[in-house]
Protein backbone atom coordinates (compact mmCIF):
# COMPACT_ATOMS: atom_id res chain seq x y z
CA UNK A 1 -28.30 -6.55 -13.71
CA UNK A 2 -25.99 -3.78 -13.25
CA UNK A 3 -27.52 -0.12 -12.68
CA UNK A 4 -24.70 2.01 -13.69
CA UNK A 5 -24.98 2.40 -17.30
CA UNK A 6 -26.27 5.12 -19.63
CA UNK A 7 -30.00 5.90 -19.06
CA UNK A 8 -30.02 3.50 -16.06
CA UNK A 9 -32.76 4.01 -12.69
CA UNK A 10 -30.24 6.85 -11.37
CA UNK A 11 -30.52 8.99 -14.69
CA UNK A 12 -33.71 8.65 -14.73
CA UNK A 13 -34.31 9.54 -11.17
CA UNK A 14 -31.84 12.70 -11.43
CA UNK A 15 -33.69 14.39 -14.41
CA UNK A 16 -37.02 13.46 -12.66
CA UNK A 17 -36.10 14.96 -9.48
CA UNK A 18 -34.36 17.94 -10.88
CA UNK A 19 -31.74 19.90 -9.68
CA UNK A 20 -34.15 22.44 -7.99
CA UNK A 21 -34.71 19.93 -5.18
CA UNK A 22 -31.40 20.05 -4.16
CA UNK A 23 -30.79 23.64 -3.24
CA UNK A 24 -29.44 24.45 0.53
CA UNK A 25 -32.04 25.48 2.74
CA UNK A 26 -32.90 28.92 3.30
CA UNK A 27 -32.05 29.44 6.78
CA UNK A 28 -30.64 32.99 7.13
CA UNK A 29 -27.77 33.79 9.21
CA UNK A 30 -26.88 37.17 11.01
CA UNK A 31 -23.45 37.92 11.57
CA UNK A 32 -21.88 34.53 10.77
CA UNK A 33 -19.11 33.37 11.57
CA UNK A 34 -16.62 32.68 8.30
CA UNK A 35 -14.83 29.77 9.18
CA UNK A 36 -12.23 27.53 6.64
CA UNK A 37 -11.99 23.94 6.88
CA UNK A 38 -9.30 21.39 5.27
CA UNK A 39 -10.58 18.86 3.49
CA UNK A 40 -9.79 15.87 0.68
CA UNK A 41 -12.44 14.98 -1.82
CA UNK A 42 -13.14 11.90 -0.20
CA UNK A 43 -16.39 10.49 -0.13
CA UNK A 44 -16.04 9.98 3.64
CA UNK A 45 -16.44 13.83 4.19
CA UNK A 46 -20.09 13.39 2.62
CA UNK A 47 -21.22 14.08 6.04
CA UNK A 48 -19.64 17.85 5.99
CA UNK A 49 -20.79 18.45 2.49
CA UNK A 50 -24.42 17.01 2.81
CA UNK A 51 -24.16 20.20 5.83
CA UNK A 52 -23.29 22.34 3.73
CA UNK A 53 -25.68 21.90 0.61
CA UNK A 54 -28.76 21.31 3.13
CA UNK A 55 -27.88 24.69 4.99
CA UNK A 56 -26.86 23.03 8.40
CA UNK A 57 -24.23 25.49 9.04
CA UNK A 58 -25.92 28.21 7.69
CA UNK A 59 -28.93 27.46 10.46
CA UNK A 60 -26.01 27.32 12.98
CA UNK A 61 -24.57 30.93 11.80
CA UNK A 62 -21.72 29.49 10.43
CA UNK A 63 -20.25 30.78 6.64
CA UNK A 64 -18.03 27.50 5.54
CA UNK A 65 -15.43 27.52 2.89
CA UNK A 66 -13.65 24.74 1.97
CA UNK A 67 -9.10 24.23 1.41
CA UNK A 68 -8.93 20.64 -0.81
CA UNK A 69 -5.84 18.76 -0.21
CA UNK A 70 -3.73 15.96 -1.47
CA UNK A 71 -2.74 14.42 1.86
CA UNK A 72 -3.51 14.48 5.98
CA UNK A 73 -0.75 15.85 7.17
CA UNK A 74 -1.11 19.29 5.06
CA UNK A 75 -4.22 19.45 7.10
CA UNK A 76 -2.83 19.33 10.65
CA UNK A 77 -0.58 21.60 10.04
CA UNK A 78 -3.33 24.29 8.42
CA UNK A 79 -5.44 23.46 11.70
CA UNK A 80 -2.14 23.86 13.96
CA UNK A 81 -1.16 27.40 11.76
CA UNK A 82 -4.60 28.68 11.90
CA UNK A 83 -5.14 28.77 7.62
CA UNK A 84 -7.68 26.48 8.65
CA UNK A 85 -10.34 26.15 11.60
CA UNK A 86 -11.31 22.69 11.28
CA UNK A 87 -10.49 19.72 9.27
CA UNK A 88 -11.62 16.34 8.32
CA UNK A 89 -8.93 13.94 7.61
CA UNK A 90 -7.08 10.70 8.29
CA UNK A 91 -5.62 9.87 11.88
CA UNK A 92 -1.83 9.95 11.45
CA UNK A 93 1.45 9.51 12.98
CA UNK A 94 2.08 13.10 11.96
CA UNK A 95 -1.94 14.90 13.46
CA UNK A 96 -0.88 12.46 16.64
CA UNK A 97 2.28 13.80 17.54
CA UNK A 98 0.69 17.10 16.96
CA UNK A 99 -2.55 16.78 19.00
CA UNK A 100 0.16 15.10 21.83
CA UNK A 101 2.09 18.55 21.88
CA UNK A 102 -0.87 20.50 21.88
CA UNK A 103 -1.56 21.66 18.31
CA UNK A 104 -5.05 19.73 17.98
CA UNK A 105 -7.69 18.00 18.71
CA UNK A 106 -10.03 15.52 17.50
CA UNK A 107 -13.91 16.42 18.27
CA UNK A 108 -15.83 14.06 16.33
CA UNK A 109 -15.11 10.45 13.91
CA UNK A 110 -15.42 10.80 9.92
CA UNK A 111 -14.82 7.63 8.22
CA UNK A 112 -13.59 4.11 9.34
CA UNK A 113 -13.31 0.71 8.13
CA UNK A 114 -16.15 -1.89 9.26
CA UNK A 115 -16.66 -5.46 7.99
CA UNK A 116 -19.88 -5.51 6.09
CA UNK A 117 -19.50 -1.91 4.73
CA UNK A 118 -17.18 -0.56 1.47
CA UNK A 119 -13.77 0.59 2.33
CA UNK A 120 -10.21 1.27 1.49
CA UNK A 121 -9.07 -1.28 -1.21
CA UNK A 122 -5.27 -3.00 -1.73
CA UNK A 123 -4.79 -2.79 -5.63
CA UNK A 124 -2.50 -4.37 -7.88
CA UNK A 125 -0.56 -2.88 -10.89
CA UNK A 126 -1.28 -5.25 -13.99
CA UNK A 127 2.26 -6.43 -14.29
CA UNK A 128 2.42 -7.37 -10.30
CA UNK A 129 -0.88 -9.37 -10.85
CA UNK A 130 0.45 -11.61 -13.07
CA UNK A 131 3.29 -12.13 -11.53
CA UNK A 132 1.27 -13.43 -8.38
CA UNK A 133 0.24 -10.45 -6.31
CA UNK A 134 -3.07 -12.07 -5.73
CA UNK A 135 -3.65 -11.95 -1.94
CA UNK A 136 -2.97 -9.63 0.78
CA UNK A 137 -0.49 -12.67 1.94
CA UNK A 138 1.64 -12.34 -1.38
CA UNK A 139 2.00 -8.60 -0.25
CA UNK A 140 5.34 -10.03 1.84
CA UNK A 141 8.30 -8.59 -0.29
CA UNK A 142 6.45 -6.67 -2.45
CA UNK A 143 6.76 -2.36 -3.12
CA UNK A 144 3.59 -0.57 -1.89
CA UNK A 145 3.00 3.12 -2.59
CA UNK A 146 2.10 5.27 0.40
CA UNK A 147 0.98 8.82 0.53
CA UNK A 148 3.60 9.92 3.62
CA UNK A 149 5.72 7.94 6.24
CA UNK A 150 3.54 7.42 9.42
CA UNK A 151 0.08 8.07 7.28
CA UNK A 152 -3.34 5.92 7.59
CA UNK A 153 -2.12 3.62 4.41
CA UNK A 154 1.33 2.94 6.41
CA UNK A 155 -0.75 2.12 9.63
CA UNK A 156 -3.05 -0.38 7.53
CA UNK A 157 -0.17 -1.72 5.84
CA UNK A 158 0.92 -2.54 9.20
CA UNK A 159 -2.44 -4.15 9.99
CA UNK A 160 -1.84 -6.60 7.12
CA UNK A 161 1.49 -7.39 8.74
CA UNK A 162 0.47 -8.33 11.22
CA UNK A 163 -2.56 -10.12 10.46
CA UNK A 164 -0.74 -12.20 7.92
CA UNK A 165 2.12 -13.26 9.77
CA UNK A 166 5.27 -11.39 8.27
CA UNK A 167 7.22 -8.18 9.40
CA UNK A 168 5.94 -4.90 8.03
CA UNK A 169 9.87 -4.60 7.11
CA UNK A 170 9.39 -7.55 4.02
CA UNK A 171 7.50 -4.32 2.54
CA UNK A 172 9.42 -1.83 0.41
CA UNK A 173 7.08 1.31 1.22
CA UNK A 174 7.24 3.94 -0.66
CA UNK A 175 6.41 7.53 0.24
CA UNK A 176 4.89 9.33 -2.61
CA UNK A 177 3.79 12.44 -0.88
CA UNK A 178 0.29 12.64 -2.48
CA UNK A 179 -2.61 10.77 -4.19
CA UNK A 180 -2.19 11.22 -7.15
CA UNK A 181 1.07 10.00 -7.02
CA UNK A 182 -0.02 7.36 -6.02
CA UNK A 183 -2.19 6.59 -8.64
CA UNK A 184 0.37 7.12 -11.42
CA UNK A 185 2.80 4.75 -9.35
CA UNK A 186 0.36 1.53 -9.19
CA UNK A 187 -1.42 2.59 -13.05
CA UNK A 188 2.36 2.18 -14.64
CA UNK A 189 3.98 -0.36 -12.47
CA UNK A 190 6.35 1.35 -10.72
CA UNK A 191 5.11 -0.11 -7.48
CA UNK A 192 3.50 -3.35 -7.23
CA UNK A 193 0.34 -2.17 -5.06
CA UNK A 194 -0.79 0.50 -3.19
CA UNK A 195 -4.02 1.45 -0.71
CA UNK A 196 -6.95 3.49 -2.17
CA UNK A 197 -10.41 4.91 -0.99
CA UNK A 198 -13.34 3.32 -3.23
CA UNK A 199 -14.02 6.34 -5.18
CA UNK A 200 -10.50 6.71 -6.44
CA UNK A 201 -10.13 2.49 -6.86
CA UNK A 202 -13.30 1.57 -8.03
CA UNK A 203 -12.76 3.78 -11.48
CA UNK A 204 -9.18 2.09 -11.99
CA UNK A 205 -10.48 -1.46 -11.11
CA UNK A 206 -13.36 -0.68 -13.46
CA UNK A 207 -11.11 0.67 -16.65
CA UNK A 208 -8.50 -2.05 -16.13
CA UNK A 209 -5.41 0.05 -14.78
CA UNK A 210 -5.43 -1.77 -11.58
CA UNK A 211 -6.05 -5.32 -10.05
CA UNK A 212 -8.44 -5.97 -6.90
CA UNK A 213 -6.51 -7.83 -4.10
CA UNK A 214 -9.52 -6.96 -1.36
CA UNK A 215 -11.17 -4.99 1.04
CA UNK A 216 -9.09 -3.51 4.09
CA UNK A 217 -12.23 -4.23 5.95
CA UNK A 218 -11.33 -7.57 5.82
CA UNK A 219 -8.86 -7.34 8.31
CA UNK A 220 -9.49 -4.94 10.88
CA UNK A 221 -12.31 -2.52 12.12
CA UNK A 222 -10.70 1.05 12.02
CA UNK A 223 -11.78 4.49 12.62
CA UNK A 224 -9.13 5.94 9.96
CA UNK A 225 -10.63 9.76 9.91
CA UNK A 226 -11.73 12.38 12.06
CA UNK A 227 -12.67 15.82 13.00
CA UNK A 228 -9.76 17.93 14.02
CA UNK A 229 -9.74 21.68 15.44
CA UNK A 230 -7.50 23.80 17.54
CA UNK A 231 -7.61 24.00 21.90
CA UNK A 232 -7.60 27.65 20.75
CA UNK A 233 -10.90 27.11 19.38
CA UNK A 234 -12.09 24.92 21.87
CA UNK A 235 -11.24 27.09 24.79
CA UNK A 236 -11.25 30.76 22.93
CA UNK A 237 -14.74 30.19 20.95
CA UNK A 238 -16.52 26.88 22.45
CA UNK A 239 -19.53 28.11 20.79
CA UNK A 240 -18.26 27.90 17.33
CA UNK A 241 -17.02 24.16 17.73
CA UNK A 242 -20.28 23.09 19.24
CA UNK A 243 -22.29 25.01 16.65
CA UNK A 244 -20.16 23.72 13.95
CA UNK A 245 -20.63 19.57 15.21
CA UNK A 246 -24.07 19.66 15.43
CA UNK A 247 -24.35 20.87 12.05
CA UNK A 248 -22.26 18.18 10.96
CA UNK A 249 -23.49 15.75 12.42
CA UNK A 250 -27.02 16.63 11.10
CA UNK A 251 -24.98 16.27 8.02
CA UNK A 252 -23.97 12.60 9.06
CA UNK A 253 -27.38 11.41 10.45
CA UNK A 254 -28.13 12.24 6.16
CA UNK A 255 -25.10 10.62 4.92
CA UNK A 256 -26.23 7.25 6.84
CA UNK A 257 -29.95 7.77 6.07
CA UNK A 258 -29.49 8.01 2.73
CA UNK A 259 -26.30 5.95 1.61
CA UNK A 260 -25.69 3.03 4.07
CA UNK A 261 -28.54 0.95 3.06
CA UNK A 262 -28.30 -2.52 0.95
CA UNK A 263 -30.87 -4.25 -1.09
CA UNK A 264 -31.55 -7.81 -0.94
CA UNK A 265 -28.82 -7.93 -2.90
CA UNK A 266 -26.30 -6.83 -0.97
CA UNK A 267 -25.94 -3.59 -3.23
CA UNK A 268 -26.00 -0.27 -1.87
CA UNK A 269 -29.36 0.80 -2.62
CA UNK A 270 -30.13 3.75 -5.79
CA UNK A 271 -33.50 5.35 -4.73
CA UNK A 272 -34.33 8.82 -4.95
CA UNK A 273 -32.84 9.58 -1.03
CA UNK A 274 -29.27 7.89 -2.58
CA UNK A 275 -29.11 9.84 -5.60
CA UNK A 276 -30.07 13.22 -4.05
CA UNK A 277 -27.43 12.67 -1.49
CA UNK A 278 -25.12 11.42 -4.33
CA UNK A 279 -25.37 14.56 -6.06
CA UNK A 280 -24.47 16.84 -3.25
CA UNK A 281 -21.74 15.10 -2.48
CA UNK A 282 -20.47 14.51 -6.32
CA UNK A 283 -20.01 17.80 -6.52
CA UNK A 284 -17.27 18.34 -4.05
CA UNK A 285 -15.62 14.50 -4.97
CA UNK A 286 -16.30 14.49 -8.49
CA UNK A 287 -15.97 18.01 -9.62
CA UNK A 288 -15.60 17.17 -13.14
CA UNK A 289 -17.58 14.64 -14.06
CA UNK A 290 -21.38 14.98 -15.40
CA UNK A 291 -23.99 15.02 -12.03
CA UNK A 292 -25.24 11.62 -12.62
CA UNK A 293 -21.78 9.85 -12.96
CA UNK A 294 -20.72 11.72 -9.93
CA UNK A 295 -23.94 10.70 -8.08
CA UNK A 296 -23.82 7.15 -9.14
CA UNK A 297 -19.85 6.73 -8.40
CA UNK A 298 -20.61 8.35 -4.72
CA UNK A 299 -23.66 5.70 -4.00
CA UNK A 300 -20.79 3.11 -5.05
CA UNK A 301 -18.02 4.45 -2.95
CA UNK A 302 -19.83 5.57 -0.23
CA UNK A 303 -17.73 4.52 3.20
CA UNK A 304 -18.98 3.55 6.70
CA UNK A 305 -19.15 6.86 9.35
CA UNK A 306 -20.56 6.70 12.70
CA UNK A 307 -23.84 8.45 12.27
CA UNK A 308 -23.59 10.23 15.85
CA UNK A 309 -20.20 11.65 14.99
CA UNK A 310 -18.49 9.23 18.31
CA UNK A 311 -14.98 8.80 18.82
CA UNK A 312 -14.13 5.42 19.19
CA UNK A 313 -11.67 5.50 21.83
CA UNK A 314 -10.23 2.28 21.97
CA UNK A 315 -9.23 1.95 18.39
CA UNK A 316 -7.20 5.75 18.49
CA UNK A 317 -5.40 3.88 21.48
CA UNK A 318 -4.61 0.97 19.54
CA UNK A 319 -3.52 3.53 16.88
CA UNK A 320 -1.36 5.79 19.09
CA UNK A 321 0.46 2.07 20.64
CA UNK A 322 1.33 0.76 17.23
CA UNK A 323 3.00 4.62 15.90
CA UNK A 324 4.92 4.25 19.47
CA UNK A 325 6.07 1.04 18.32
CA UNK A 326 7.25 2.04 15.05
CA UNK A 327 9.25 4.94 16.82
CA UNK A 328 6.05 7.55 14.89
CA UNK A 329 4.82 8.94 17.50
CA UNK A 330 6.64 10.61 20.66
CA UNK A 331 6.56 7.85 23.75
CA UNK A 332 4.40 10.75 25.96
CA UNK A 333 1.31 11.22 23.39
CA UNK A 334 -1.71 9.75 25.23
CA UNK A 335 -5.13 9.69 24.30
CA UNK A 336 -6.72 12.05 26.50
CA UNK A 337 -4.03 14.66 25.01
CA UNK A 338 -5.46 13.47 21.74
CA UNK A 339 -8.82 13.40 21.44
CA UNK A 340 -11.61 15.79 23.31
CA UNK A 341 -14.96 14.07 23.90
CA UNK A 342 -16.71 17.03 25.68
CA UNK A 343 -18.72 17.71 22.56
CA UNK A 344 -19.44 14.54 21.11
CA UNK A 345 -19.65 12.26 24.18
């Protein structure tokens, strides 16, 4: 029996538990160091904001404030301008060619897709349901909303592709420039599907303005996100980045502890670690909605991230070969321009 209703085990649990347990801890920092960081309000950044709300950065002398976007690519280019010191956002065509001349880095992983675990999800409009849009398969010839050209939902559509036999050309993409965009494009059938996290899908799926088709996980493992900052960070204040990943991944070690675990069920489990870390986390990705609701759609939603904050090398070179093949990324970008393991080994 479902758990997500009015006065369900997770309402319960929040008014017994209080919101006085959940304060940031009361480490005190001398002459911190105010930092910004670029971020969307994806549940896959739980890791950063679990940091923040248990005082992980504050321990580390760091003063955090957060810059919410609607896309990746605004986010490189903060990071690359300096409006921003670090980021957490999706591995593009875009942050690659940047990183390649340069601009960034990647320090650490965020999110990624991995069988067994909730991920992105390919959604239907209504009207492209009926008409057959069942299967990732009957995705050949259909129009797919994107955020931007050479963006994590272009590379995965591009993983279907190729997984299911057909050219990524028998797609019509369509580059929307933003998320909500998005949204509005697959809600009133002006595109016949489109790629969403879990905390923006499930609600749709739930309220019947989308279709399920099925999990990306299902056909590829895929570190999608990372941790980006500047060389001029890494080589002008080391300190800061290394002060700045532990904390975060302190903040990731929680995120796993407390929302990767499944019942017997196979149901992400609601106790009172889940919910605590639901609410901290709901209140960056949920602004709006009621503390429960946000806690219980974050337990839902909540993505796979590598608990020790790695890199996974091989899959950012598979990345970086397919935007060369799709003329997205400049032929000289390598990986070791790319990414920077000196931190996170």
């Amino acid at each position: 029996m479902s758990t997500f209703g009015k006065g369900t085990l997770i309402d319960r649990r929040v008014m017994l538990l209080g919101t006085g347990a959940f304060s940031a801890l009361g480490a005190k920092a001398l002459a911190a160091d105010a930092i910004n960081v670029g971020v969307l309000r994806f549940v896959s950044s739980g890791g950063l904001y679990l940091a923040i709300e248990r005082g992980y950065f504050k321990a580390e002398a760091i003063d955090v404030s957060l810059t919410f976007f609607e896309a990746a690519q605004p986010i490189a280019v903060s990071i690359a301008s300096g409006d921003t010191q670090f980021g957490l956002t999706g591995i593009s065509g875009g942050t690659l060619n940047l990183a390649g001349r340069g601009a960034l880095k990647i320090i650490a992983s965020q999110g990624g897709e991995k069988k067994g675990y909730t991920g992105n999800l390919l959604v239907a409009s209504n009207a492209a349901f009926a008409r057959g849009l069942t299967s990732f398969e009957a995705l050949n010839g259909a129009s797919v909303a994107i955020s931007q050209v050479g963006s994590t939902f272009h590379y995965q559509l591009g993983q279907i592709a190729d997984a299911k036999g057909f050219g990524l050309a028998k797609i019509a993409i369509k580059p929307l420039q933003s998320l909500p965009n998005m949204v509005a494009a697959v809600k009133t059938g002006q595109v016949d599907a489109t790629i969403l996290a879990p905390h923006i899908a499930g609600p749709l799926i739930a309220h019947g303005d989308v279709k399920l088709i099925g999990p990306l996980s299902d056909i590829a493992d895929y570190q999608y996100g990372g941790l980006f900052t500047s060389p001029k960070i890494l080589t002008g204040n080391r300190d800061l980045a290394v002060r700045f990943v532990r904390a975060y991944v302190r903040g990731l070690v929680d995120y796993n502890a407390a929302l990767m675990r499944r019942g017997a069920d196979g149901r992400p489990v609601e106790d009172d670690l889940a919910v605590k870390a639901g609410l901290e986390i709901g209140k960056y990705v949920y602004p709006s909605d009621p503390p429960a609701e946000a806690a219980r759609k974050v337990i839902a939603a909540a993505v796979y991230c590598d608990p020790t904050g790695k890199v996974d090398i091989a899959d950012i070179d598979r990345q970086i070969s397919w935007y060369k093949s799709q003329k997205l990324v400049d032929a000289s970008v390598e990986t070791k321009a790319v990414v920077d393991t000196s931190i996170v080994p």
